[in-house]
PDB file of N, CA and C in Angstrom:
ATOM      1  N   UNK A   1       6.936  12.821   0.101  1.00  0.00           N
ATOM      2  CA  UNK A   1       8.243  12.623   0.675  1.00  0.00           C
ATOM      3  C   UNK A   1       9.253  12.563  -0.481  1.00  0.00           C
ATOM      4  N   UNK A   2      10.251  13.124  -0.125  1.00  0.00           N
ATOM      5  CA  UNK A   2      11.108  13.158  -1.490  1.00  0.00           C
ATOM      6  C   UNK A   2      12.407  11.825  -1.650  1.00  0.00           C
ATOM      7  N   UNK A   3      12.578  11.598  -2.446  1.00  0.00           N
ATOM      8  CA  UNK A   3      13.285  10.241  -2.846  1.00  0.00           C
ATOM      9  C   UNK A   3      14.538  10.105  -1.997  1.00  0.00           C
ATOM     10  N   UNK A   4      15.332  11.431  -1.689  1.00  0.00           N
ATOM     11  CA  UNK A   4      16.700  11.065  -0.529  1.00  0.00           C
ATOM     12  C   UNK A   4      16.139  10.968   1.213  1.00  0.00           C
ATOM     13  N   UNK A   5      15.271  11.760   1.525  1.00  0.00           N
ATOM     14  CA  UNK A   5      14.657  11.919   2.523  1.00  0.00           C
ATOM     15  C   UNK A   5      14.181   9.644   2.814  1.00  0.00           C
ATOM     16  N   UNK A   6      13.155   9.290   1.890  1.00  0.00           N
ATOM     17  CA  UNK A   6      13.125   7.802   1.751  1.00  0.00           C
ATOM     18  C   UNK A   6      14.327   7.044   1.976  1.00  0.00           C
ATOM     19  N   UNK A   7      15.323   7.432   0.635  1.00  0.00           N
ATOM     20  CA  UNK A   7      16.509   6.699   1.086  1.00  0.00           C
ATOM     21  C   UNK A   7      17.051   6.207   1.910  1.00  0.00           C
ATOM     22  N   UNK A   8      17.465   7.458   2.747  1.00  0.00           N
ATOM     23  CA  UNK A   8      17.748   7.695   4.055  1.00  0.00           C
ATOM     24  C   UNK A   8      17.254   6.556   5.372  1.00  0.00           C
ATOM     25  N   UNK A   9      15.247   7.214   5.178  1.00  0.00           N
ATOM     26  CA  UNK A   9      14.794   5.925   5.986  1.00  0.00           C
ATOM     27  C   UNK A   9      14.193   5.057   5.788  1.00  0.00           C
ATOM     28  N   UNK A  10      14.584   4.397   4.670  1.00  0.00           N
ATOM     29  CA  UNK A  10      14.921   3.169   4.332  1.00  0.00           C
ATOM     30  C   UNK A  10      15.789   2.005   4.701  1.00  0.00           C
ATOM     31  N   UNK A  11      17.528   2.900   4.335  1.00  0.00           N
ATOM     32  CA  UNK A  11      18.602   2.367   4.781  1.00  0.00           C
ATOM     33  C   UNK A  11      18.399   2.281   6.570  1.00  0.00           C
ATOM     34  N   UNK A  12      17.989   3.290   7.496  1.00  0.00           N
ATOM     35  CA  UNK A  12      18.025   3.239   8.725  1.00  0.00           C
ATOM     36  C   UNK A  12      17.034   2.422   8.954  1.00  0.00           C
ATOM     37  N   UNK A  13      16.507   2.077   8.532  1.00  0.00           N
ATOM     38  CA  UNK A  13      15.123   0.425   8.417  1.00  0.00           C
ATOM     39  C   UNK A  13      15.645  -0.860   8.901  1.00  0.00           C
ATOM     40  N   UNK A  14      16.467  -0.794   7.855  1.00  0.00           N
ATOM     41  CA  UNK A  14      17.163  -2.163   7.147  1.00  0.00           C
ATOM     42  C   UNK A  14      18.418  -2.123   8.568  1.00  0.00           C
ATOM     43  N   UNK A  15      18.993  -1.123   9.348  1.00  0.00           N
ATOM     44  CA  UNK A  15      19.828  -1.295  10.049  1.00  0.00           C
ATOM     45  C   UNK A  15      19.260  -1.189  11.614  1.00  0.00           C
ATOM     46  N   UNK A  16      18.347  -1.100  11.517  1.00  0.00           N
ATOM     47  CA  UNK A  16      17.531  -1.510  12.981  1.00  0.00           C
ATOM     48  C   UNK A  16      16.660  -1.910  12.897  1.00  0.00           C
ATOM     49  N   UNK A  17      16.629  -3.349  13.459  1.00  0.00           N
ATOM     50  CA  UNK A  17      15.182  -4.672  13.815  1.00  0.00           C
ATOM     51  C   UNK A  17      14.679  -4.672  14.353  1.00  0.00           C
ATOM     52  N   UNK A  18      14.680  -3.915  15.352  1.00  0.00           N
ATOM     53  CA  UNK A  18      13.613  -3.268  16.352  1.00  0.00           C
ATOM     54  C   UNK A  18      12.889  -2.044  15.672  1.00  0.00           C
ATOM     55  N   UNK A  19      11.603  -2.365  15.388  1.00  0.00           N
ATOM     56  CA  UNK A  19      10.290  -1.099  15.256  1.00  0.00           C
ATOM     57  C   UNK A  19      10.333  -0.141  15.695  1.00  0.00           C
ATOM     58  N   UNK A  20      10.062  -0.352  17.019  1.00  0.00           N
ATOM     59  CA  UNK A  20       9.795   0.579  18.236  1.00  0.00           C
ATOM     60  C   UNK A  20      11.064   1.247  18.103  1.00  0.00           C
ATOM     61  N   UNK A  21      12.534   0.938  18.234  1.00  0.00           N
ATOM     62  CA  UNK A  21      13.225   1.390  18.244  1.00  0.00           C
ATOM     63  C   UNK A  21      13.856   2.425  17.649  1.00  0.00           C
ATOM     64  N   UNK A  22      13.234   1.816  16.154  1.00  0.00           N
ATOM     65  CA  UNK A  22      13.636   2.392  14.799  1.00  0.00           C
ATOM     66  C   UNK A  22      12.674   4.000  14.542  1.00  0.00           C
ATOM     67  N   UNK A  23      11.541   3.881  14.939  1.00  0.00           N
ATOM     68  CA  UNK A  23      10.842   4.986  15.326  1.00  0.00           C
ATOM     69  C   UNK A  23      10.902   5.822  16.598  1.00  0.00           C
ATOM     70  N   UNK A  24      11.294   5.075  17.256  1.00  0.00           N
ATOM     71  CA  UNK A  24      11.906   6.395  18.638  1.00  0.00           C
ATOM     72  C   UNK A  24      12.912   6.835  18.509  1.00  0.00           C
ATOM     73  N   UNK A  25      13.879   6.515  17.634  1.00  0.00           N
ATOM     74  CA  UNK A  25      15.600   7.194  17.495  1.00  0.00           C
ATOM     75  C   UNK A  25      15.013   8.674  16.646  1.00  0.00           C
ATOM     76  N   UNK A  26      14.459   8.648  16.430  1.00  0.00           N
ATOM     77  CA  UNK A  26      14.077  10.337  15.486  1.00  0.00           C
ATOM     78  C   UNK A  26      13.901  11.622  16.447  1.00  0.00           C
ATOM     79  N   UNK A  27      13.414  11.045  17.216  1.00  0.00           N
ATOM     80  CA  UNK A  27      12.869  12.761  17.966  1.00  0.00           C
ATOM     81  C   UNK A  27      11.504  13.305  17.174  1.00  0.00           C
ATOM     82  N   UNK A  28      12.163  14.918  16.947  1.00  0.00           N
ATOM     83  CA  UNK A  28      11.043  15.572  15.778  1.00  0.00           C
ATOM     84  C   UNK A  28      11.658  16.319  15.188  1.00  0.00           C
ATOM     85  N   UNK A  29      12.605  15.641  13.954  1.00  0.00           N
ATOM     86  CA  UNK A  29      13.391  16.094  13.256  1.00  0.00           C
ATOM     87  C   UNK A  29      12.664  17.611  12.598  1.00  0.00           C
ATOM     88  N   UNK A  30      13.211  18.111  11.973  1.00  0.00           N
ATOM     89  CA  UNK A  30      12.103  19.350  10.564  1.00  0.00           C
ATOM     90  C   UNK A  30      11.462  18.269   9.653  1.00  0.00           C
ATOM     91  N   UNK A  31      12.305  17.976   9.031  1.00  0.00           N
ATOM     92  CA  UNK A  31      11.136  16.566   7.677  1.00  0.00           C
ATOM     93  C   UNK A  31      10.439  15.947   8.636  1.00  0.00           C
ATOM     94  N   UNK A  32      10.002  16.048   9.563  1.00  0.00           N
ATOM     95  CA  UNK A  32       8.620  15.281  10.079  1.00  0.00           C
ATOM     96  C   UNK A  32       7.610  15.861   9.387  1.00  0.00           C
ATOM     97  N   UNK A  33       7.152  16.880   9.211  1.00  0.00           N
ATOM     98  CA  UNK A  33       6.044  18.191   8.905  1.00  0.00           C
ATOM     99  C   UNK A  33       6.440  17.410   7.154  1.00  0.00           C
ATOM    100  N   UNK A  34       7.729  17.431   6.759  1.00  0.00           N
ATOM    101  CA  UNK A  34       7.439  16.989   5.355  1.00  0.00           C
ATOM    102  C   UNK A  34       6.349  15.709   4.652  1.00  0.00           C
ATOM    103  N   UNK A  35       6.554  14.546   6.032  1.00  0.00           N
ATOM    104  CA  UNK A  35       5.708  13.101   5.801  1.00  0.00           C
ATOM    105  C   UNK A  35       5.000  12.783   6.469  1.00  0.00           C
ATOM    106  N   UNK A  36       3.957  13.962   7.119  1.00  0.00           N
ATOM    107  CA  UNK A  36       2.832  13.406   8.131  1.00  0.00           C
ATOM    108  C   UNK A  36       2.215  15.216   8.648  1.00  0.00           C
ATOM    109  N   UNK A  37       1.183  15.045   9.119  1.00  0.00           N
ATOM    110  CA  UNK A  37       0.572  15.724   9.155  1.00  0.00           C
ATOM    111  C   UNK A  37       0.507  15.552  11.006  1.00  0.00           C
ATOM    112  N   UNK A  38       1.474  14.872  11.703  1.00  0.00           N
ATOM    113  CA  UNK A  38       0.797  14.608  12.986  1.00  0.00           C
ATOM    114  C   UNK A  38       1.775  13.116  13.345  1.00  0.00           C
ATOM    115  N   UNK A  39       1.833  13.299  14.239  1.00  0.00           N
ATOM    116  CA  UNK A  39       3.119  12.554  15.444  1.00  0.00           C
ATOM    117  C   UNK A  39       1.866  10.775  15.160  1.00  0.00           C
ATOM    118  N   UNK A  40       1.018  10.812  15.076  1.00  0.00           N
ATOM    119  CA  UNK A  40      -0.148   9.737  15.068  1.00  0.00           C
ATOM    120  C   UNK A  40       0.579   9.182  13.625  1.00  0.00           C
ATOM    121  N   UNK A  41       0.273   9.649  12.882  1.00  0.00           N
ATOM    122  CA  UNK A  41       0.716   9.528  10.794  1.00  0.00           C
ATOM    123  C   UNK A  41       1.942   9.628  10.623  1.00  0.00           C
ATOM    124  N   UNK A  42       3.009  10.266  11.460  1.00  0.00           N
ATOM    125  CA  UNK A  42       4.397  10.133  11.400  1.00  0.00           C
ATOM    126  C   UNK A  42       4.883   8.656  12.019  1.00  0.00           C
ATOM    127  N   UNK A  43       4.267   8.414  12.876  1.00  0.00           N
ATOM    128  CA  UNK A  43       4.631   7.026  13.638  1.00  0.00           C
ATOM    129  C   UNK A  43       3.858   5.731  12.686  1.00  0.00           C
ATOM    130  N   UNK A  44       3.048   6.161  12.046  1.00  0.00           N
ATOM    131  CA  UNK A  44       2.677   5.383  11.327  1.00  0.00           C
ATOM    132  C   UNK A  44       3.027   4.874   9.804  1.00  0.00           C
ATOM    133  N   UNK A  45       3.603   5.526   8.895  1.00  0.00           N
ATOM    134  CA  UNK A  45       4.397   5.773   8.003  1.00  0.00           C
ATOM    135  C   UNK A  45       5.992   5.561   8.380  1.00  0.00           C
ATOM    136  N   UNK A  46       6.410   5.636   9.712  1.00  0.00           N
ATOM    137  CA  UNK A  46       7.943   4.955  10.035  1.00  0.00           C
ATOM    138  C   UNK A  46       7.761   3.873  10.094  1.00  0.00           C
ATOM    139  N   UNK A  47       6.939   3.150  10.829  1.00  0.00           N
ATOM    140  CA  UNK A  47       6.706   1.606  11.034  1.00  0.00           C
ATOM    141  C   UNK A  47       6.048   0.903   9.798  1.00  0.00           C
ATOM    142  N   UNK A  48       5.604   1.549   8.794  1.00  0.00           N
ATOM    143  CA  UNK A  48       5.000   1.073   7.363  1.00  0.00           C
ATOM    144  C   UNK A  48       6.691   0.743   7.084  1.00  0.00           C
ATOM    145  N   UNK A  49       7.376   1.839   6.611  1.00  0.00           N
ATOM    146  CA  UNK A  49       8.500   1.676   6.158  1.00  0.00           C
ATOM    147  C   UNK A  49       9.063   0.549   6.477  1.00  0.00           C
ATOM    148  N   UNK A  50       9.010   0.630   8.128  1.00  0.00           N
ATOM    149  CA  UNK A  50      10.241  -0.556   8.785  1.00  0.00           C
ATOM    150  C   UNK A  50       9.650  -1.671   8.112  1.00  0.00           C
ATOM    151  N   UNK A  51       8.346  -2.174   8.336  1.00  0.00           N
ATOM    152  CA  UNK A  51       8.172  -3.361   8.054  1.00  0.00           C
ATOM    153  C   UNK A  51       7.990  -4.067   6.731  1.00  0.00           C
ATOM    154  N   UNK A  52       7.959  -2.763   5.617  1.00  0.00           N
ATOM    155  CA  UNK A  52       8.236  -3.349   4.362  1.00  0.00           C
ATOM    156  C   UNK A  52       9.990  -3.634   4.287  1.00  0.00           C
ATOM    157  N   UNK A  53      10.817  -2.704   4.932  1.00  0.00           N
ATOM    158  CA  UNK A  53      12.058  -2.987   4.499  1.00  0.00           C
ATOM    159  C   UNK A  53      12.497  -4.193   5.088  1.00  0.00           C
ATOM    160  N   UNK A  54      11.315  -4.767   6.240  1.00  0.00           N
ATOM    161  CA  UNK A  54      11.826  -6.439   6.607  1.00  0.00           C
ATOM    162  C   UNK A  54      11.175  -7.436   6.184  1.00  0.00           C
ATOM    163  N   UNK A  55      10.419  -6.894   4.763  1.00  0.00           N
ATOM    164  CA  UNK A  55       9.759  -8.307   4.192  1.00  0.00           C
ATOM    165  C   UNK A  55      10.492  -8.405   3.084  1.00  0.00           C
ATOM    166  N   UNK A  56      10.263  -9.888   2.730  1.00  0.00           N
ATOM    167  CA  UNK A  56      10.875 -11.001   1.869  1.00  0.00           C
ATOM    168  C   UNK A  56      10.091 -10.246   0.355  1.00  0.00           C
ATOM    169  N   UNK A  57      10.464 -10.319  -0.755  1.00  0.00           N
ATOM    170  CA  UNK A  57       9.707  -9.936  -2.016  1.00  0.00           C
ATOM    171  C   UNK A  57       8.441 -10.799  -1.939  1.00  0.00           C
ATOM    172  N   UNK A  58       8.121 -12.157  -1.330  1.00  0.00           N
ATOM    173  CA  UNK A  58       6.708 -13.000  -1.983  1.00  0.00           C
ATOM    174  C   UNK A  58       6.176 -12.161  -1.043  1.00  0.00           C
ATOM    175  N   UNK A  59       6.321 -11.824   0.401  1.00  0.00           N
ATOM    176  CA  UNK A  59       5.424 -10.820   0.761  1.00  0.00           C
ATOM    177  C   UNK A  59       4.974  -9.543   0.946  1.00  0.00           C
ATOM    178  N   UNK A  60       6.225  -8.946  -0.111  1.00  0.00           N
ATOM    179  CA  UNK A  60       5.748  -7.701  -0.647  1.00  0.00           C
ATOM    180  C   UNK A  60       4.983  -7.926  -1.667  1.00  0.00           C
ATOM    181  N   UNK A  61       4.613  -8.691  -2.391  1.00  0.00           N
ATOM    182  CA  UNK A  61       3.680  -8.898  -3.875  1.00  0.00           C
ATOM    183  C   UNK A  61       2.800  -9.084  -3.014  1.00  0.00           C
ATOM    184  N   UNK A  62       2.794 -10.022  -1.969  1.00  0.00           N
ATOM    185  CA  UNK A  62       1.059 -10.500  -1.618  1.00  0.00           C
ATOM    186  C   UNK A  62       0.500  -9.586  -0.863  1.00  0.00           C
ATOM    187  N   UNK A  63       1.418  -8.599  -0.047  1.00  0.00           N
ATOM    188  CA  UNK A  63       0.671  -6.894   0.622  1.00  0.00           C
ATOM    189  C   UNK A  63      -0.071  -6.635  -0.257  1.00  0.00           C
ATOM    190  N   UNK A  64       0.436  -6.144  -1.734  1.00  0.00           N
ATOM    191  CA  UNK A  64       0.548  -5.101  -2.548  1.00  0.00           C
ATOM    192  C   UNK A  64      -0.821  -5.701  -3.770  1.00  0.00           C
ATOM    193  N   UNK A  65      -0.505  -6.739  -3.399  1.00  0.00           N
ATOM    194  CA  UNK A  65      -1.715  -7.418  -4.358  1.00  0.00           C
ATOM    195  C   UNK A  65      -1.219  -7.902  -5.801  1.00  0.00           C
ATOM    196  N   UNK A  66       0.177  -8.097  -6.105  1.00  0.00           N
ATOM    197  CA  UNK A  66       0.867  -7.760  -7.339  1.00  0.00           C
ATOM    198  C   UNK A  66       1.461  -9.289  -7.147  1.00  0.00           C
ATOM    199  N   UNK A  67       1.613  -9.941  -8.683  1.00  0.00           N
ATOM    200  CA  UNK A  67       1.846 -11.024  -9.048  1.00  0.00           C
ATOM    201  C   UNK A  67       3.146 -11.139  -9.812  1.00  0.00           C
ATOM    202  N   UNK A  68       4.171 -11.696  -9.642  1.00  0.00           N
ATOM    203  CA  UNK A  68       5.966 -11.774 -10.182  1.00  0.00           C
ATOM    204  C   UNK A  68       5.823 -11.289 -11.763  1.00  0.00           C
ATOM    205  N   UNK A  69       4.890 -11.867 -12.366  1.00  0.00           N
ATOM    206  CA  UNK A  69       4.927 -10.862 -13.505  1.00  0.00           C
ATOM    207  C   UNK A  69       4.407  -9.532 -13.410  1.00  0.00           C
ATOM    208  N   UNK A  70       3.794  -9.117 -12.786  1.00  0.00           N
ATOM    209  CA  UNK A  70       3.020  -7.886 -12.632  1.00  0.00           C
ATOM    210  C   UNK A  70       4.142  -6.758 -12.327  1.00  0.00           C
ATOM    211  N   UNK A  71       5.005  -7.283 -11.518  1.00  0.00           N
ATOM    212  CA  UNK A  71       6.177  -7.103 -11.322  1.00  0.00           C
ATOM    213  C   UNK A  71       7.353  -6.554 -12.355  1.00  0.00           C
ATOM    214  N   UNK A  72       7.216  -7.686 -13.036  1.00  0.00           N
ATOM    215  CA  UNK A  72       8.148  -7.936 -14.373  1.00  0.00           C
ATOM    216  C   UNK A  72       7.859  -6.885 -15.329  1.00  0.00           C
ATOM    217  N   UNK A  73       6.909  -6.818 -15.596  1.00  0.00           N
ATOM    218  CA  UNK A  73       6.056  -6.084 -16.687  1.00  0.00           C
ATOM    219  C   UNK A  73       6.188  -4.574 -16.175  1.00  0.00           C
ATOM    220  N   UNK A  74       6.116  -4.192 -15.043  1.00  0.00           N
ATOM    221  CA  UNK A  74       5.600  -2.951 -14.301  1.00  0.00           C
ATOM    222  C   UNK A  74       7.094  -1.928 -14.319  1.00  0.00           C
ATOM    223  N   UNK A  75       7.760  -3.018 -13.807  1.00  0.00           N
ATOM    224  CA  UNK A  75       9.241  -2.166 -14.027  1.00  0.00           C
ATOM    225  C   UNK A  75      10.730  -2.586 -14.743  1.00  0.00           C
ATOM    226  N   UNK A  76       9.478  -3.181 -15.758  1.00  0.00           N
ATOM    227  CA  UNK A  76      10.758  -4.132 -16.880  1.00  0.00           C
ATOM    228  C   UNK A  76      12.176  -4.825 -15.884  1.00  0.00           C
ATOM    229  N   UNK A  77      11.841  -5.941 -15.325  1.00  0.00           N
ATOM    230  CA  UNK A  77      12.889  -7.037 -14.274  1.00  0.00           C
ATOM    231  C   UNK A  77      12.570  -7.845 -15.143  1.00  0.00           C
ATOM    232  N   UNK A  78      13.921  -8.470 -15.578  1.00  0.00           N
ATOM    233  CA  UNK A  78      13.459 -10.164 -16.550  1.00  0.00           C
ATOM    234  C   UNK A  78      12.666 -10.941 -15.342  1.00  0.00           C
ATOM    235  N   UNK A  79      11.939 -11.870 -15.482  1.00  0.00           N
ATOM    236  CA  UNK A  79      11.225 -12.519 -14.774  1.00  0.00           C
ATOM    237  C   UNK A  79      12.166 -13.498 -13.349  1.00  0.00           C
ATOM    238  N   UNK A  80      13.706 -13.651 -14.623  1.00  0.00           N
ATOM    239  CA  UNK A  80      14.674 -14.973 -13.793  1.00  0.00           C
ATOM    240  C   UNK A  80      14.930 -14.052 -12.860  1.00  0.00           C
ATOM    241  N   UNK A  81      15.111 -12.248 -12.747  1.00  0.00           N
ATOM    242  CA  UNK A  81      15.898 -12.136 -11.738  1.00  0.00           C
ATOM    243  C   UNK A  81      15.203 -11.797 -10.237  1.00  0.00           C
ATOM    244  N   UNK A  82      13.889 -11.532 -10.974  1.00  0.00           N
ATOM    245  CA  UNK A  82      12.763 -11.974  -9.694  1.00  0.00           C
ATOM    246  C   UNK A  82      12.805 -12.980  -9.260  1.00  0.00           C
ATOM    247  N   UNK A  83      12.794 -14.085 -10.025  1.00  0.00           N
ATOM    248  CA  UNK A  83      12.798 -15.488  -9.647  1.00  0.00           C
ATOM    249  C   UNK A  83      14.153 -15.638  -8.244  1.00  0.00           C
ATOM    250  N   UNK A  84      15.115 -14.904  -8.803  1.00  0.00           N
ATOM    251  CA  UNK A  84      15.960 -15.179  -8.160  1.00  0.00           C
ATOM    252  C   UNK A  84      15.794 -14.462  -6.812  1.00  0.00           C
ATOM    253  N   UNK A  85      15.624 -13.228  -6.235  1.00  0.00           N
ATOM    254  CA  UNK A  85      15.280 -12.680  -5.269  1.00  0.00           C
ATOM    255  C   UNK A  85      14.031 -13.194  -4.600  1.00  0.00           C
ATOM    256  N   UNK A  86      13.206 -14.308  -4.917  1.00  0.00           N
ATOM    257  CA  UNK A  86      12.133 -14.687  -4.166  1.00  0.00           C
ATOM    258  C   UNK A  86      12.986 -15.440  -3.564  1.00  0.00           C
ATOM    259  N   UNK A  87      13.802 -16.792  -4.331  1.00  0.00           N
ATOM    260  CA  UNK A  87      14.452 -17.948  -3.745  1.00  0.00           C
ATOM    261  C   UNK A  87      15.152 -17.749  -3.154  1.00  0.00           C
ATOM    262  N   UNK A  88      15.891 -16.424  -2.967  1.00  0.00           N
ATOM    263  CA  UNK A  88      16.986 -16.118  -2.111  1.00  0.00           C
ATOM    264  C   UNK A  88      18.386 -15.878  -2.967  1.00  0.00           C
ATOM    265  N   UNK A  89      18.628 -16.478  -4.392  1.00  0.00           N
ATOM    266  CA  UNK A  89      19.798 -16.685  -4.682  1.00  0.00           C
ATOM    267  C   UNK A  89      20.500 -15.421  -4.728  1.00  0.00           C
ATOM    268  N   UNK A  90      19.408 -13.892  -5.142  1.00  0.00           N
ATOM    269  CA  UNK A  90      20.075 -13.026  -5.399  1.00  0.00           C
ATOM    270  C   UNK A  90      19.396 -12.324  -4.326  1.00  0.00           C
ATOM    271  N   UNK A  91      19.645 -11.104  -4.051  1.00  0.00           N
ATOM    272  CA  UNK A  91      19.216  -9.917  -2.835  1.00  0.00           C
ATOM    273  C   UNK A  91      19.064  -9.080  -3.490  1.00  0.00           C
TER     274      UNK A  91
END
């Protein structure tokens, strides 16, 4: 999947809280065939999306198996500003 195509439904993630919803507003666009092989793997990969774009960072590390430094280290983030997006202070 290519990085604007993500973007895209990403941002439309984050703006609808409903799942179900968020995956039935598509239809069968053309980039379907780009991120799935099948209406089964397309529906499944929208709702992956949705529900990472509605988790908190401690439970994206604990999906992912990855520890705040692992983090830190992986994509050079000072540690405080993780710190800060777990606690909430920053987004």
């Amino acid at each position: 999947m290519k990085t604007k195509l993500f973007e895209k439904l990403w941002a439309d993630a984050l703006t609808q809280p409903n799942k179900e919803l968020y995956v039935a507003e598509y239809g069968y666009p053309d980039w379907f065939d780009e991120i799935g092989q099948g209406p089964d793997e397309i529906i499944e990969i929208l709702g992956n999306i949705h529900d990472v774009a509605h988790m908190d960072l401690r439970t994206m590390l604990k999906t992912a198996g990855l520890k705040q430094v692992d983090l830190c280290r992986r994509y050079g983030i000072p540690k405080r500003t993780v710190d800060d997006w777990i606690s909430g202070r920053n987004r």
